[in-house]
Protein backbone atom coordinates (compact mmCIF):
# COMPACT_ATOMS: atom_id res chain seq x y z
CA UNK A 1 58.90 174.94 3.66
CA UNK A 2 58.85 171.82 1.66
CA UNK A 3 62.81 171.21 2.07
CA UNK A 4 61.94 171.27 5.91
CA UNK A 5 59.06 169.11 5.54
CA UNK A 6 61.48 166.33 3.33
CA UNK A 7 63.94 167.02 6.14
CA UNK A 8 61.69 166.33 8.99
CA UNK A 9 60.23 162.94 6.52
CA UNK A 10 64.03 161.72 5.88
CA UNK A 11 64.57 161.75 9.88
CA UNK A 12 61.64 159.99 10.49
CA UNK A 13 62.70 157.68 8.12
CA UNK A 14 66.29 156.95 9.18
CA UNK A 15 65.08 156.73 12.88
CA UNK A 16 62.62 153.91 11.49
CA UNK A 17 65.06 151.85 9.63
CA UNK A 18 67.43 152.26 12.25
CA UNK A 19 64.92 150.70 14.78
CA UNK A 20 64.07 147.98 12.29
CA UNK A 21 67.46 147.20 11.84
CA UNK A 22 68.51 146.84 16.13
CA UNK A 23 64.72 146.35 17.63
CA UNK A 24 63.30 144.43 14.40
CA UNK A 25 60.05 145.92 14.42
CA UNK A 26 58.04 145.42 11.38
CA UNK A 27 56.25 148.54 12.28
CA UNK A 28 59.11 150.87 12.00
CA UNK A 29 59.40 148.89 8.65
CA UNK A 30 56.23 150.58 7.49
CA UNK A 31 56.76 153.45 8.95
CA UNK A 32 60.23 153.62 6.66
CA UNK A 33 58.01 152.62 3.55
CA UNK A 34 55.78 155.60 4.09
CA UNK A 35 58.32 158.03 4.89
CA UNK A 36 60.18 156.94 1.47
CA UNK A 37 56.62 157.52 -0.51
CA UNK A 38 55.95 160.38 1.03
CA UNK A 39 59.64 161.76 0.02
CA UNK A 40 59.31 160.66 -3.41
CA UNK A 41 55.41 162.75 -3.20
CA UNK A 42 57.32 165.83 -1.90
CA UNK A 43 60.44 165.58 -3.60
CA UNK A 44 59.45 164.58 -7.56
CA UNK A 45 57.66 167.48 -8.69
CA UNK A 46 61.03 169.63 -8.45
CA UNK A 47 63.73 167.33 -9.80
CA UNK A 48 64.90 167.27 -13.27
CA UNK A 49 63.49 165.41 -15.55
CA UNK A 50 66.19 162.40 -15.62
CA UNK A 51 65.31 162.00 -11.58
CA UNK A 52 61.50 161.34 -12.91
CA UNK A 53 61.82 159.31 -15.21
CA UNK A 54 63.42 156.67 -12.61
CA UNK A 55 60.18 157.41 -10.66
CA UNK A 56 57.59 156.72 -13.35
CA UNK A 57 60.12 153.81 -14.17
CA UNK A 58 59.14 152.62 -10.57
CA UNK A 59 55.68 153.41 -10.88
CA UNK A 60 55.24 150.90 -14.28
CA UNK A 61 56.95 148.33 -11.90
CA UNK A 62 53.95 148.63 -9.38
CA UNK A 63 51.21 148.92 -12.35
CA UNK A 64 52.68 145.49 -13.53
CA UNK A 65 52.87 143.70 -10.12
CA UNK A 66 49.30 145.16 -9.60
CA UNK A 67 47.94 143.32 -12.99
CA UNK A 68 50.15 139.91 -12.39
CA UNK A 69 50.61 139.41 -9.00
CA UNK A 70 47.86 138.96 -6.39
CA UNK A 71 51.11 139.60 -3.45
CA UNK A 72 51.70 143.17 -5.49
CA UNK A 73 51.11 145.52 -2.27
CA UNK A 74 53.70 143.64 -0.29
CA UNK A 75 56.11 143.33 -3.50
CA UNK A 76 55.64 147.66 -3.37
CA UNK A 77 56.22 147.91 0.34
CA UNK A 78 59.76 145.87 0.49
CA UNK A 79 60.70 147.88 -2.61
CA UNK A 80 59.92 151.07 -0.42
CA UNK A 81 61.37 149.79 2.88
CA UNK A 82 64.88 149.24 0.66
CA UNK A 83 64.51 152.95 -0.81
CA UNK A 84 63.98 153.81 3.10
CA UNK A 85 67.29 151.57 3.58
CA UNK A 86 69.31 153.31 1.36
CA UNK A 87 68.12 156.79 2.39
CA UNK A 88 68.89 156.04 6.17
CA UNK A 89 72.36 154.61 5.10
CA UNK A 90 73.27 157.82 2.94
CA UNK A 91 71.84 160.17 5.60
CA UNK A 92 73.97 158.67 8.15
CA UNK A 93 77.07 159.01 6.01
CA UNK A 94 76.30 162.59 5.17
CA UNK A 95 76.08 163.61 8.56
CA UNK A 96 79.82 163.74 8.61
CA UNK A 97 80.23 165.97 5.69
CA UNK A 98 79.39 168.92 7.64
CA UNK A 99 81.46 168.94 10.98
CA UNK A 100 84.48 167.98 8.29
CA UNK A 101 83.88 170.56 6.17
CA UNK A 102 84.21 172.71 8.78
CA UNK A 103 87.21 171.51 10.39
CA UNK A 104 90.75 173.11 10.07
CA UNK A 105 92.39 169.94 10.91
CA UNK A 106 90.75 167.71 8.21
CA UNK A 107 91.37 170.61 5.35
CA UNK A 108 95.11 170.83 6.19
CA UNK A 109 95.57 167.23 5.97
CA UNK A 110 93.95 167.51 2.24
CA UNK A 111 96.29 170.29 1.97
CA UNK A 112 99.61 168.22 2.96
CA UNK A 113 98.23 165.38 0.95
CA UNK A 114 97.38 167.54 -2.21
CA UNK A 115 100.78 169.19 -2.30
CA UNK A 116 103.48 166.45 -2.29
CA UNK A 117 106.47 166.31 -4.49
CA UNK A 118 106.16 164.25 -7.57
CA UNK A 119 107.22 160.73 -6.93
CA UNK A 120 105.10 160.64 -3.85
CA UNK A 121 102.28 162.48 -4.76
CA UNK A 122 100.20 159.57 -6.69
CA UNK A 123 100.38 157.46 -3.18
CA UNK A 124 99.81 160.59 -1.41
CA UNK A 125 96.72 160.91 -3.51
CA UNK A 126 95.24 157.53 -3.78
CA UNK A 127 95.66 156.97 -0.17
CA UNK A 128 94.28 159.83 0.84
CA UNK A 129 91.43 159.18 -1.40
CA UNK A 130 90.89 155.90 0.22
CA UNK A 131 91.08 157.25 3.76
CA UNK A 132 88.43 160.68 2.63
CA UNK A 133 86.45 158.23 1.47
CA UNK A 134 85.90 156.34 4.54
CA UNK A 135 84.38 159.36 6.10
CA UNK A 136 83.08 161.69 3.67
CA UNK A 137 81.89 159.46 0.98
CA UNK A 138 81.84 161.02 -2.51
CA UNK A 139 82.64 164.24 -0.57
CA UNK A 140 86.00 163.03 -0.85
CA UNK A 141 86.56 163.61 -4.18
CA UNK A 142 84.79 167.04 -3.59
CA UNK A 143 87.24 167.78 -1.11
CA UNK A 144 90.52 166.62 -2.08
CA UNK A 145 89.77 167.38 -5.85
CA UNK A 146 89.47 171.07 -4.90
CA UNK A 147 92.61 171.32 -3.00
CA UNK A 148 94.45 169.69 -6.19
CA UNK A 149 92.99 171.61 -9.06
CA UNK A 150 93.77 174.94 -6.64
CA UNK A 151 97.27 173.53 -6.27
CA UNK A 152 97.55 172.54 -10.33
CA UNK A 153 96.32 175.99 -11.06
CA UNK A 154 99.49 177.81 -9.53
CA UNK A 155 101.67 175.82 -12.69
CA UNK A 156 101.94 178.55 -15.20
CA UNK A 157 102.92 175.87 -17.98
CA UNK A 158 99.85 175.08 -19.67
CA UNK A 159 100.96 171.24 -20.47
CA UNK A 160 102.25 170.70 -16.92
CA UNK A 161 99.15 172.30 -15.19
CA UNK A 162 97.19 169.71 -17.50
CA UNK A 163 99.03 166.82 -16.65
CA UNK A 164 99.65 167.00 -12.94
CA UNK A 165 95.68 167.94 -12.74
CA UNK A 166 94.78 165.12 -14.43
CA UNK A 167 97.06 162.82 -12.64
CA UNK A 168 96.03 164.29 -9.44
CA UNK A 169 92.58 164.01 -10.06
CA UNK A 170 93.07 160.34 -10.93
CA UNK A 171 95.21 158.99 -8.15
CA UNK A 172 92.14 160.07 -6.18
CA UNK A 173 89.18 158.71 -7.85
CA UNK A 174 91.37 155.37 -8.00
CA UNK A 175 91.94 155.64 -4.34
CA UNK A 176 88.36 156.36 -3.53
CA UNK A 177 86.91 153.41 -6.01
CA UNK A 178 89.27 151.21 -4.56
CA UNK A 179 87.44 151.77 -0.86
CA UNK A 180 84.27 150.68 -2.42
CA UNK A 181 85.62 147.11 -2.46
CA UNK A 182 85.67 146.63 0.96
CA UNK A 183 84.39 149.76 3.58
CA UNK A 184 81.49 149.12 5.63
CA UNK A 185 81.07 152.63 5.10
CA UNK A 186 80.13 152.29 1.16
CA UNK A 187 76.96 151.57 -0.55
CA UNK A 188 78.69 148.71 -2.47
CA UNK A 189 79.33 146.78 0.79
CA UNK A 190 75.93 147.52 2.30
CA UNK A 191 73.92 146.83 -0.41
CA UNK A 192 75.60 143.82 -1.39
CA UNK A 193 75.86 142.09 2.38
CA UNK A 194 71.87 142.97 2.29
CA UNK A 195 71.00 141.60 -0.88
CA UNK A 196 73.21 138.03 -0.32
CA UNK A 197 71.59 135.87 2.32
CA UNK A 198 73.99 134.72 5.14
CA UNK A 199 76.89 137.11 4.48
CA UNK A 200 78.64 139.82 6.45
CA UNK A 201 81.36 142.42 6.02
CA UNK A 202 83.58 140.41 8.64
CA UNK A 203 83.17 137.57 6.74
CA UNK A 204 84.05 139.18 3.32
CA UNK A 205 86.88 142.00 4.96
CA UNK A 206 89.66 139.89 4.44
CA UNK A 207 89.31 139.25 0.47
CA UNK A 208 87.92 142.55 -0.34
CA UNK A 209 90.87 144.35 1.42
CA UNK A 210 93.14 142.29 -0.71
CA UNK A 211 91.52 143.34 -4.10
CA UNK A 212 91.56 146.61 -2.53
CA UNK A 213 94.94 146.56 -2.68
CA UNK A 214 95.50 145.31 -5.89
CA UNK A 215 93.07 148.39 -7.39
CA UNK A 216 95.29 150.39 -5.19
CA UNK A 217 98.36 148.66 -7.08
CA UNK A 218 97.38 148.83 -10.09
CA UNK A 219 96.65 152.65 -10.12
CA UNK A 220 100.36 153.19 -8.83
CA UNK A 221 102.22 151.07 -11.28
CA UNK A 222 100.01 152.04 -14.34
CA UNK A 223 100.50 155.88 -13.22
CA UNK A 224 104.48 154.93 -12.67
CA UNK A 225 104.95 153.04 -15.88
CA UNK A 226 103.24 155.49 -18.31
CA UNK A 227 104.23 158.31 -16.94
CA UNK A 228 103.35 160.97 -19.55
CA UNK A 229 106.55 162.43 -21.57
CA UNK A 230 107.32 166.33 -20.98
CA UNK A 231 108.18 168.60 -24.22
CA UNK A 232 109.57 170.90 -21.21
CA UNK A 233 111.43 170.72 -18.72
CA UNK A 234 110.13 170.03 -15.26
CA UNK A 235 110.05 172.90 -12.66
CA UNK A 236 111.40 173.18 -9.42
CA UNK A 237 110.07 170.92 -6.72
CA UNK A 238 108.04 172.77 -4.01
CA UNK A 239 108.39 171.37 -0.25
CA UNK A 240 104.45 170.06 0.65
CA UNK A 241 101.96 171.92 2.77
CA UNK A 242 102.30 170.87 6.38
CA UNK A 243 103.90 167.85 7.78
CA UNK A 244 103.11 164.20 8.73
CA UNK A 245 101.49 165.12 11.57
CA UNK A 246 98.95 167.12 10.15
CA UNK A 247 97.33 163.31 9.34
CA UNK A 248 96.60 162.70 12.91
CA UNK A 249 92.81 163.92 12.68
CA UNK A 250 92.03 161.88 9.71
CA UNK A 251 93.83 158.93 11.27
CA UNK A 252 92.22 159.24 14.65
CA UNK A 253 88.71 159.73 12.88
CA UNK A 254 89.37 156.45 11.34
CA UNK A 255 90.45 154.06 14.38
CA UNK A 256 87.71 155.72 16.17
CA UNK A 257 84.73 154.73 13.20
CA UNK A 258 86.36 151.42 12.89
CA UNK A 259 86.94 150.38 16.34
CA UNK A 260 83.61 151.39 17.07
CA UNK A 261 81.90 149.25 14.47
CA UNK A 262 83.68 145.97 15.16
CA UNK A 263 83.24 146.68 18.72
CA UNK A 264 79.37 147.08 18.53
CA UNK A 265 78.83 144.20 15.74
CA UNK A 266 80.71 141.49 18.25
CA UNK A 267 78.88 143.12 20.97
CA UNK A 268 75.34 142.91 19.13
CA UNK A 269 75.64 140.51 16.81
CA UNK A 270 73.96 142.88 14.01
CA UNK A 271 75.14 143.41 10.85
CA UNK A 272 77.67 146.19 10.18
CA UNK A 273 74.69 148.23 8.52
CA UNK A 274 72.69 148.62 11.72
CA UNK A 275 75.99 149.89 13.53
CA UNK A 276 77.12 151.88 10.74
CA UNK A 277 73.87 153.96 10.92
CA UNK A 278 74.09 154.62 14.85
CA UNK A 279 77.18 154.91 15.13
CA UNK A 280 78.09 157.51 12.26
CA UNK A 281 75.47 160.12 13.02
CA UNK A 282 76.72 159.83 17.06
CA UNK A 283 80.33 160.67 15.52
CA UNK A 284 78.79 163.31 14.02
CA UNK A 285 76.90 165.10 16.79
CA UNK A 286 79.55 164.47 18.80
CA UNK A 287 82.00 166.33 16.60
CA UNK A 288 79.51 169.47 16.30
CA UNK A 289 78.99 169.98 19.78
CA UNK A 290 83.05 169.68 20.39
CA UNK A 291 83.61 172.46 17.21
CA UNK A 292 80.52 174.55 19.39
CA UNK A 293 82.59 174.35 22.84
CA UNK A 294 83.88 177.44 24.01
CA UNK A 295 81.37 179.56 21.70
CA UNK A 296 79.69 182.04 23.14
CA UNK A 297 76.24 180.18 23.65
CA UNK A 298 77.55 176.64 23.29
CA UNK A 299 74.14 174.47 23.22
CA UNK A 300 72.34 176.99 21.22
CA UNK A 301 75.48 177.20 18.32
CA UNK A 302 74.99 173.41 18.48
CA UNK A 303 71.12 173.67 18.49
CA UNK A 304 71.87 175.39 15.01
CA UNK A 305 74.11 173.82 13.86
CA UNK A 306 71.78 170.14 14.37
CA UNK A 307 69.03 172.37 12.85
CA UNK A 308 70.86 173.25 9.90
CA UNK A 309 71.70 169.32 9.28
CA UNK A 310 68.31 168.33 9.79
CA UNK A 311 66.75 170.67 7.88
CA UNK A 312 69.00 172.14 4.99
CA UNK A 313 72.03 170.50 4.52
CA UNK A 314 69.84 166.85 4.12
CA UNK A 315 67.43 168.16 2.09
CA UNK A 316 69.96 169.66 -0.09
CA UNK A 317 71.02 166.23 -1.38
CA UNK A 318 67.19 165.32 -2.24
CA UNK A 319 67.74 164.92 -5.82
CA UNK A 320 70.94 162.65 -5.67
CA UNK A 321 68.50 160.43 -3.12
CA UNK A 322 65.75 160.09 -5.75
CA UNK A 323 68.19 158.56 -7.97
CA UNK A 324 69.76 155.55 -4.91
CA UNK A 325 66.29 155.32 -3.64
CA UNK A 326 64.39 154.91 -7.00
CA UNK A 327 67.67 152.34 -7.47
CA UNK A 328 66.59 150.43 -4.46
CA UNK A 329 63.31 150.52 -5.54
CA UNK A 330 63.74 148.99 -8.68
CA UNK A 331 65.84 146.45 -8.23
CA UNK A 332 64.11 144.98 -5.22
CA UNK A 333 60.86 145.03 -6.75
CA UNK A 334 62.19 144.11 -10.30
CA UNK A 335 63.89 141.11 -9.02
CA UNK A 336 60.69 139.48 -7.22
CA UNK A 337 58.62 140.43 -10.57
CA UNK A 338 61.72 138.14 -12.28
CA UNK A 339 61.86 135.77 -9.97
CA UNK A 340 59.04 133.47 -11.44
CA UNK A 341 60.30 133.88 -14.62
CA UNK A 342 63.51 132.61 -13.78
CA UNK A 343 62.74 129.10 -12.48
CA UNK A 344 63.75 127.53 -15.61
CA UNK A 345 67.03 129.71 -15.92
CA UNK A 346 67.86 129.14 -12.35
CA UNK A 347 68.38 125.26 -13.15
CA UNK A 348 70.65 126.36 -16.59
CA UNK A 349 72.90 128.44 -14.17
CA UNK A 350 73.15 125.48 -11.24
CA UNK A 351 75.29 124.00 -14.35
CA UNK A 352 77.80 126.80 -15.22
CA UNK A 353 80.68 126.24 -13.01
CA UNK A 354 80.41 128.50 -10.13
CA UNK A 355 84.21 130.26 -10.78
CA UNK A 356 82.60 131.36 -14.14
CA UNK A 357 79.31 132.48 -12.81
CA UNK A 358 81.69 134.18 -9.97
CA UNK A 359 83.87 135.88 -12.32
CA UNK A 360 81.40 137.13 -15.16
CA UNK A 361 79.89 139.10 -12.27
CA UNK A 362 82.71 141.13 -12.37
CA UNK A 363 82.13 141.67 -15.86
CA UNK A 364 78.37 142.64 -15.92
CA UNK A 365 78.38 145.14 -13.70
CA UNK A 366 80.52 146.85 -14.95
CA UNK A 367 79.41 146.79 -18.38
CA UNK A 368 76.06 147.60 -17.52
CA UNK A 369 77.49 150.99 -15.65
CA UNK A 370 78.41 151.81 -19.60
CA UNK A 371 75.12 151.61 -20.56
CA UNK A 372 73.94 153.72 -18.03
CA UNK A 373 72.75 151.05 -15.02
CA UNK A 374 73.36 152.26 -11.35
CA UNK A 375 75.39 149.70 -9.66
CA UNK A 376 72.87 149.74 -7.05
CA UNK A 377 70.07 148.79 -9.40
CA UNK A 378 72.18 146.15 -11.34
CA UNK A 379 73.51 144.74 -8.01
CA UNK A 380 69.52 144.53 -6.39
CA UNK A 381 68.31 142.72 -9.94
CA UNK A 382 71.58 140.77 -10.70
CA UNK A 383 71.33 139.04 -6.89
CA UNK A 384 67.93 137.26 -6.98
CA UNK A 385 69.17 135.66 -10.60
CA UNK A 386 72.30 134.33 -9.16
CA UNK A 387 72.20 130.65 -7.76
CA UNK A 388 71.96 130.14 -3.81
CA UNK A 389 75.75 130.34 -2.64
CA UNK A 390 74.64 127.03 -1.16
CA UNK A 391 74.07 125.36 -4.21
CA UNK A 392 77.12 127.17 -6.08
CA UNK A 393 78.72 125.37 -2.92
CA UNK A 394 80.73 128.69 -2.22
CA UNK A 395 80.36 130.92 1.10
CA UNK A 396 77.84 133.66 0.64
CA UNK A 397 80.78 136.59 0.99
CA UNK A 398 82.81 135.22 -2.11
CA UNK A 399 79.80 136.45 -3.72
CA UNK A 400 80.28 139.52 -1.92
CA UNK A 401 83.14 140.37 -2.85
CA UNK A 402 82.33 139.52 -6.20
CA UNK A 403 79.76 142.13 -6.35
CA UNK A 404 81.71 144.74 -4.34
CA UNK A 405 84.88 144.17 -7.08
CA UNK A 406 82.42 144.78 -10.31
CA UNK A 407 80.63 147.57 -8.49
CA UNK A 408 84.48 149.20 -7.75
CA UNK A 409 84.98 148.88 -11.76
CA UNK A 410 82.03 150.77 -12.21
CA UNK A 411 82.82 153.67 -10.31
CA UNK A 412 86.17 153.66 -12.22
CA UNK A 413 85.11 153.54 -15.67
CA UNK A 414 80.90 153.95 -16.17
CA UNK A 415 80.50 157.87 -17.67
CA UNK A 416 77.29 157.72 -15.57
CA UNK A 417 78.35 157.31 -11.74
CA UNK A 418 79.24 160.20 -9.73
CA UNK A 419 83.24 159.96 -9.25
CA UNK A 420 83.36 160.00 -13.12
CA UNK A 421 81.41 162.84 -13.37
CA UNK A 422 82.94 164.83 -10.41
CA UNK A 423 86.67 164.11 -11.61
CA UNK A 424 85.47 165.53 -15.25
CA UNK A 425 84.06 168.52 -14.11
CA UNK A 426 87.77 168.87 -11.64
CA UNK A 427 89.63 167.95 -14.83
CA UNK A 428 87.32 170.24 -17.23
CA UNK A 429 86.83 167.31 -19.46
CA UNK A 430 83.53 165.05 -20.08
CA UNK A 431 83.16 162.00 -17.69
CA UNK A 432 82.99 160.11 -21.01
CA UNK A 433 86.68 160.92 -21.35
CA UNK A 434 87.10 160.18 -17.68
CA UNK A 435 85.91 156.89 -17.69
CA UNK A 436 86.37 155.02 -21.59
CA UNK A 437 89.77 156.95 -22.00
CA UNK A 438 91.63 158.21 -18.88
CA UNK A 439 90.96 154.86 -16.87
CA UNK A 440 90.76 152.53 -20.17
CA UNK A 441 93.76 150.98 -19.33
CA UNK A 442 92.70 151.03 -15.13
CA UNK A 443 89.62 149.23 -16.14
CA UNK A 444 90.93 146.45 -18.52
CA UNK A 445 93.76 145.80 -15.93
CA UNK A 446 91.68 145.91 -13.01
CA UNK A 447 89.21 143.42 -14.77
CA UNK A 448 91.83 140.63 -15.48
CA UNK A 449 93.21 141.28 -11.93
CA UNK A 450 89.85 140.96 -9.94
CA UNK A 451 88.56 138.28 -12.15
CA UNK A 452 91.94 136.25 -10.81
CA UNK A 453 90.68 136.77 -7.28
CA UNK A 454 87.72 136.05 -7.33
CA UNK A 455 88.31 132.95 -9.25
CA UNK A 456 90.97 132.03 -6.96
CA UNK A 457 88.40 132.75 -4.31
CA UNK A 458 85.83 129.89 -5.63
CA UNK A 459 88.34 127.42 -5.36
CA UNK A 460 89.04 128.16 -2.25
């Protein structure tokens, strides 16, 4: 009963961010705020203990704005409406998951992709990383990682199976951190375009694909150029799973999601946010009731299968959305608690040349994600610190893609984010491993790299 209630509150919620964000009612605003407390009421009580302490993190945040700042309840209610934000934004991705997880089509693409020769199977990989990760989010790594550790598991040598799963498993993560630079579709772009006044993902696509690239780059050549030596030799080369044209699904997915969304943000002139969150979730019923055609009892399999969405398969990711929202939270309410204190500091910074202050953001967030810091909390707190692009003299989406390139790092190489700790439990290892050894090279590469964009990108 209470996973249908949070169900039923997370809807509610979504609906009322999504109206804030096209009709720009202030209402639904509140409405989102209450929603999100009313989760965090409901949900709490039954997550571990590492979920919790985020939330009475949160709650020492309000007792502090309530003691030292006579503005405290409207501090608390934009911290809520950007845990609402985040919720709506991950509930609209993960109405996807579903209707892909049950589709043939989109499993024997993984399949094809999962089982090419070597020499084409890193590409394979990463790119199919990327492209999962457009649609299914950290599902991706879910999806494809299963399909390669089934496929590495066939090897009967021992220090082969070990090596093509962990190179599998890599290409992958490397492919999906290096979407995070630039999707519309990821938390690092829409956090980031919502916490820098002025910019937008159109403005900001055309550097961030580039340092997409170059993660993508990297990856390759690094997995090319070390290539581990084998004490045996190498079997027999299998012919892949499928053919080239089993891609078409994940393809046409893709033009259709991207079309759409710069279609409806020239139309409407929102940001890509707002059309990201109609648009997805319309995908996604759409898809369910075509996978329900020619069922026996076509509106009531889709009635079910809408039910099931709504009510278990959203709920299901509760505890993962204590963690973003609490995130949210945090950093939007810790940032106007810093602001005052930052006047002073705020002058010291206007004097740092801007490519520095530019490139050490690279550098922060990452290093933060080592000690633990969700990129989505160090990205809320570390944007109300920075300088006004304006008086950097920069356009707001360098910044951007600033922020999206250390928040990519992170996902690469912090022990603490998800993709680490998915590919460690693929690759039977600790994400530790995963991140500080597997991609120590990835990450020190990647740094240097990025950092020469985005410097290039403040001269600019």
């Amino acid at each position: 009963m209470i996973d249908r209630l949070i169900g039923v509150v997370l809807i509610v919620t979504g609906v009322a961010i999504l109206l804030r964000e096209w009709v720009g009612s202030a209402g639904a605003g509140l409405v989102a705020a209450a929603g999100i407390l009313v989760f965090l009421v409901l949900a709490t009580p039954r997550a571990p203990w590492s979920r919790q302490a985020f939330v009475a993190l949160g709650l020492g945040l309000v007792a502090i704005a309530l003691f030292t700042r006579a503005d405290w309840l409207a501090i608390t209610i934009k911290g809520l409406e950007q845990g609402g934000f985040i919720a709506a934004f991950f509930i609209a991705l993960a109405s996807l998951r579903g209707p892909a997880a049950a589709s043939p089509a989109i499993e024997r693409c993984g399949q094809y992709l999962a089982s090419q020769p070597p020499g084409k199977r890193y590409l394979a990989l990463t790119t199919g990383g990327h492209l999962f990760a457009l649609i299914l989010s950290y599902g991706a790594i879910s999806l494809l990682g299963g399909l390669t550790e089934s496929i590495a598991s066939r090897e009967p040598n021992a220090e082969i199976r070990e090596i093509r799963n962990r190179r599998m498993l890599l290409a992958i993560q490397r492919g999906f951190v290096a979407s995070l630079t630039w999707s519309p579709l990821a938390f690092a772009m829409a956090i980031s375009t919502s916490v820098i006044p002025g910019s937008s993902w159109s403005g900001a696509a055309v550097f961030a694909i580039f340092n997409a690239a170059l993660v993508t780059f990297i990856g390759w050549a690094l997995d090319t150029y070390f290539k581990p030596k084998l004490t045996q030799p190498a079997p027999a080369r299998r012919d892949p799973i499928g053919g080239w044209r089993d891609l078409k699904p994940l393809l046409a997915l893709l033009v259709l999601l991207f079309s759409g969304v710069a279609v409806l943000e020239l139309l409407t002139g929102l940001r890509v946010i707002a059309v990201v969150m109609l648009l997805v979730p319309t995908i996604a019923i759409g898809w369910i009731v075509i996978q329900s055609r020619g069922e026996s009892g076509t509106a009531a399999r889709t009635a079910t299968r809408l039910k099931r969405l709504a009510l278990i398969d959203i709920p299901s990711f509760q505890s993962e959305l204590i963690l973003l929202v609490m995130a949210g939270f945090i950093g939007a309410t810790g940032g106007e608690l810093l602001q005052p204190l930052i006047a002073d500091q705020a002058l010291a910074l206007d004097a740092i040349p801007v490519s520095v202050i530019l490139v050490a953001i690279v550098w922060i967030i990452p290093l933060l994600g080592q000690l633990g810091m969700n990129p989505i909390l160090s990205v809320s707190l570390l944007a109300p610190l920075l300088p006004s692009a304006a008086a950097m003299g920069v356009s707001p989406n360098v910044v951007v893609v600033a922020l999206t390139a250390g928040w990519a790092l992170t996902g690469a190489s912090s022990p603490f984010t998800a993709t680490t700790l998915l590919i460690g439990r693929l690759g039977h290892t600790s994400a530790f491993r995963v991140g500080v050894v597997w991609n120590g090279g990835f990450m020190v590469a990647g740094l240097l790299a990025l950092s020469a964009t985005v410097f290039l990108m403040a001269q600019l």
